[in-house]
C-alpha atoms as a PDB file:
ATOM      1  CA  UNK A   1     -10.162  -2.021  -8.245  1.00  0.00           C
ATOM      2  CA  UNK A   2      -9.969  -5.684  -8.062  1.00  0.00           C
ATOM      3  CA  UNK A   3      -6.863  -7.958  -7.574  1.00  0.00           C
ATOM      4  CA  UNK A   4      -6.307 -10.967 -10.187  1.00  0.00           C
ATOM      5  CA  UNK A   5      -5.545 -14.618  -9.014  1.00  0.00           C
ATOM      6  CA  UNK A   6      -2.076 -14.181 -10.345  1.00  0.00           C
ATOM      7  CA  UNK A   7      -0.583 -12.022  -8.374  1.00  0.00           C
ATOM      8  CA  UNK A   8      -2.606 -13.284  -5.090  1.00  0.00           C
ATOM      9  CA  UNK A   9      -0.188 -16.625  -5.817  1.00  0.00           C
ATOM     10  CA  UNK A  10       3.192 -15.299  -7.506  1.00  0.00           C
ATOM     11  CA  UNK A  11       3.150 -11.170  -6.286  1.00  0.00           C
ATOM     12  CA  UNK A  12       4.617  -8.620  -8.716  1.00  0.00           C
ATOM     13  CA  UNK A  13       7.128  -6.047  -9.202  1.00  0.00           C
ATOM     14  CA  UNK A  14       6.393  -1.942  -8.936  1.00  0.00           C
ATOM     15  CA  UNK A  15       8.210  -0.977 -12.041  1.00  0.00           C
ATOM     16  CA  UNK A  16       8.578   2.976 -10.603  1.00  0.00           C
ATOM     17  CA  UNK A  17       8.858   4.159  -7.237  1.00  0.00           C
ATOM     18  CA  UNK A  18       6.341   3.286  -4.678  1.00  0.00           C
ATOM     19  CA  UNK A  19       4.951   6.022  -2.294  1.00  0.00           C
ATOM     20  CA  UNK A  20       3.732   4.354   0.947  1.00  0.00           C
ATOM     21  CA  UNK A  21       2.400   5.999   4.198  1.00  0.00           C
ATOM     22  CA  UNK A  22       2.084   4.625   8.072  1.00  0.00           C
ATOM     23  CA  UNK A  23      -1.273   6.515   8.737  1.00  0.00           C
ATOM     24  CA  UNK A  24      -4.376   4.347   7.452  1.00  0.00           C
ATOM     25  CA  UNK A  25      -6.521   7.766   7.351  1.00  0.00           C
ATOM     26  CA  UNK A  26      -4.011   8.984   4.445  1.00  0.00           C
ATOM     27  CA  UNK A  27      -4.146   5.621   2.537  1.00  0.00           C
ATOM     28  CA  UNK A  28      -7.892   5.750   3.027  1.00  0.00           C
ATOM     29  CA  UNK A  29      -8.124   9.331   1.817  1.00  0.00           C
ATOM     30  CA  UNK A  30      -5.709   8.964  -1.305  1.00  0.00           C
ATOM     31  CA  UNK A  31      -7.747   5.569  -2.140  1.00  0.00           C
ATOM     32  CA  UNK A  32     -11.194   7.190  -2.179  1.00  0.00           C
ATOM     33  CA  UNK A  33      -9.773  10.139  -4.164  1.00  0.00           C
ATOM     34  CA  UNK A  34     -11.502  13.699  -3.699  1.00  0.00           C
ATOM     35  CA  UNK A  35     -15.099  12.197  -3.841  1.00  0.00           C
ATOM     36  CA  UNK A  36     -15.590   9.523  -1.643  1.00  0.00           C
ATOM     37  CA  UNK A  37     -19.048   9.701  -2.248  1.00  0.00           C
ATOM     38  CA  UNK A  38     -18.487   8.207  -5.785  1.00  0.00           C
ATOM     39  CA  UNK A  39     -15.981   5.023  -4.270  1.00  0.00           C
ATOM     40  CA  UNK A  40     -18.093   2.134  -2.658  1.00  0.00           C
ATOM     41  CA  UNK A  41     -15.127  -0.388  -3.156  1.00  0.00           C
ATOM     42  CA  UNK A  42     -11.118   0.473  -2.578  1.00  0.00           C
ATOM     43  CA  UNK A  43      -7.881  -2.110  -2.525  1.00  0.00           C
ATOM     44  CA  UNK A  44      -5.148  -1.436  -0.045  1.00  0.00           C
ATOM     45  CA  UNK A  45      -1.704  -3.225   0.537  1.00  0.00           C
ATOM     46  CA  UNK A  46      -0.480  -3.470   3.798  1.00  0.00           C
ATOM     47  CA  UNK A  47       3.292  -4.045   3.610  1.00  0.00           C
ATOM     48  CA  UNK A  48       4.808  -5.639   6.465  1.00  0.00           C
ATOM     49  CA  UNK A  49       8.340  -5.907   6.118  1.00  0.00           C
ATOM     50  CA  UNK A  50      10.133  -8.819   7.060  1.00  0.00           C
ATOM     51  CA  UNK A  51      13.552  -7.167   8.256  1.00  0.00           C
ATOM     52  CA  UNK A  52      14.820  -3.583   8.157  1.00  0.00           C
ATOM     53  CA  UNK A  53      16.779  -3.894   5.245  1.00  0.00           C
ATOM     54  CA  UNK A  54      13.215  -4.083   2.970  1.00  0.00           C
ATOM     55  CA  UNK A  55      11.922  -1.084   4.718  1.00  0.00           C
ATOM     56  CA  UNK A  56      11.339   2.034   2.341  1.00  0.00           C
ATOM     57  CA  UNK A  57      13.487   5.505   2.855  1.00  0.00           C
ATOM     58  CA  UNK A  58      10.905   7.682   6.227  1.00  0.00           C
ATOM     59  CA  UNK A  59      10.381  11.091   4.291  1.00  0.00           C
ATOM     60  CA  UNK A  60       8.379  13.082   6.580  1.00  0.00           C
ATOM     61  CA  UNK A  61      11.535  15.211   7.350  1.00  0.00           C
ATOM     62  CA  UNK A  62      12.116  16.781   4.493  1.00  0.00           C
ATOM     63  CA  UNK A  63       8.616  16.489   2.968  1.00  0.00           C
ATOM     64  CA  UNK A  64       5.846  19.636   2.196  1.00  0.00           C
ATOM     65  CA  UNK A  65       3.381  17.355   3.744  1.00  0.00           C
ATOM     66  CA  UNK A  66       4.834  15.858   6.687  1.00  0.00           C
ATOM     67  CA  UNK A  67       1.404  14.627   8.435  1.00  0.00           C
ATOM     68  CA  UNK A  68       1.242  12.569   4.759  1.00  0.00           C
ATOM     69  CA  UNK A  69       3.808  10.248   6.887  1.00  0.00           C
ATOM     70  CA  UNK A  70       5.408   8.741   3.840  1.00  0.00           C
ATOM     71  CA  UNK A  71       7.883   6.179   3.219  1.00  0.00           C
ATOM     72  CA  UNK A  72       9.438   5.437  -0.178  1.00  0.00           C
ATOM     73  CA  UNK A  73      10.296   2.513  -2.278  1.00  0.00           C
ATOM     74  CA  UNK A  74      12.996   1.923  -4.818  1.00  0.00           C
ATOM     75  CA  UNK A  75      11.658   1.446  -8.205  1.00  0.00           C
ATOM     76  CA  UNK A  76      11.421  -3.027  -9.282  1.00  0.00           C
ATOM     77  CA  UNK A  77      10.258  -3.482  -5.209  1.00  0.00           C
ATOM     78  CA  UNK A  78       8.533  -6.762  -5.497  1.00  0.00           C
ATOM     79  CA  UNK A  79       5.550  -7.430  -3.531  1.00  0.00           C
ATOM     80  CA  UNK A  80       4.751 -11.003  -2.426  1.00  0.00           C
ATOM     81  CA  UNK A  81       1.299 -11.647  -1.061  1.00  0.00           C
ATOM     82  CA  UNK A  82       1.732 -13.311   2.580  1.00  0.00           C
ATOM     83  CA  UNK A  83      -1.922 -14.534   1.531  1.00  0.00           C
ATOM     84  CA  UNK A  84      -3.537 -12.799   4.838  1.00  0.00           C
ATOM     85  CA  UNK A  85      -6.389 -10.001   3.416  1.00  0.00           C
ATOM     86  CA  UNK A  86      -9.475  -8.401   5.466  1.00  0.00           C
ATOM     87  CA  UNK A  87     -12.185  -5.967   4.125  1.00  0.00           C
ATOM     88  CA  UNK A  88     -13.290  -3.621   6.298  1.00  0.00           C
ATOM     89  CA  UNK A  89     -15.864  -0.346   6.133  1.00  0.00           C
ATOM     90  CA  UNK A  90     -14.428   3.171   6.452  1.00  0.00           C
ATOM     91  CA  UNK A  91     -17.159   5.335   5.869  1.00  0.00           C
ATOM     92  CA  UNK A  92     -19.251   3.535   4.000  1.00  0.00           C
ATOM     93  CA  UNK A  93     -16.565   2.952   1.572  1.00  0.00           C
ATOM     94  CA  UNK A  94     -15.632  -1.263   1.316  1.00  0.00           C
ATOM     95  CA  UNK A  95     -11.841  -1.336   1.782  1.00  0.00           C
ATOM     96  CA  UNK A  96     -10.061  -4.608   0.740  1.00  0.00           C
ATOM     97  CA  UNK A  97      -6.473  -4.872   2.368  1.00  0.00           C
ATOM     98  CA  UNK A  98      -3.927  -7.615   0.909  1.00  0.00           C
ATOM     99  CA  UNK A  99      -0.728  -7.968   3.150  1.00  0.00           C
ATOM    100  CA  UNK A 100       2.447  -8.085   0.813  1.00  0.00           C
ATOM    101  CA  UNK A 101       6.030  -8.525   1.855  1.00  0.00           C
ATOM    102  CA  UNK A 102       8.414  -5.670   0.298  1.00  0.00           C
ATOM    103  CA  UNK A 103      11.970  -6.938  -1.416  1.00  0.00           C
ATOM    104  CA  UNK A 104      14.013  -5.452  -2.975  1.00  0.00           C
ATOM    105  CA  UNK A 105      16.155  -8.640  -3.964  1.00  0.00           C
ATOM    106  CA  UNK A 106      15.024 -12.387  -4.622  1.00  0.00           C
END
């Protein structure tokens, strides 16, 4: 998956809710798919939230996979690109990581 120019300058808006996780190894996993054989290149956001009031909902408590250390997002969360990004190998598999900043108001 590649990221356009466009939202590297302005960001964009998640239109339904956004599943997140804490643990790289899940992001990794659910990025690759079932096959990472077949992935050579993968695009991951790192949020980093700014203050605790544009941190998603912690779910692992009441969640059938706990160890999936999730964290929700209310749908229209924008995401603005802090413009840091770093690609890194994870088993062969090319992983591109954009930091974005999580709001849920301008």
């Amino acid at each position: 998956m590649e990221i356009d120019g466009d939202f590297l300058s302005v960001g964009g808006t998640e239109v339904a809710p956004m599943s997140t996780t804490t643990d790289l190894r899940v992001a990794v996993s659910y990025s690759v798919g079932f096959d990472p054989s077949n992935a050579r290149r993968t695009l991951l956001f790192k949020l980093r939230a700014g203050s605790f009031m544009d941190r998603g909902a912690e779910l692992s408590y009441l969640s059938c996979l706990p160890g999936e250390a999730e964290m929700a997002f209310p749908p229209l969360t924008y995401l603005s690109p802090s413009g840091r990004r770093e690609v890194f190998k994870v088993g062969g598999v090319e992983l591109e990581c954009i930091e974005v900043e999580p709001r849920f108001s301008s």
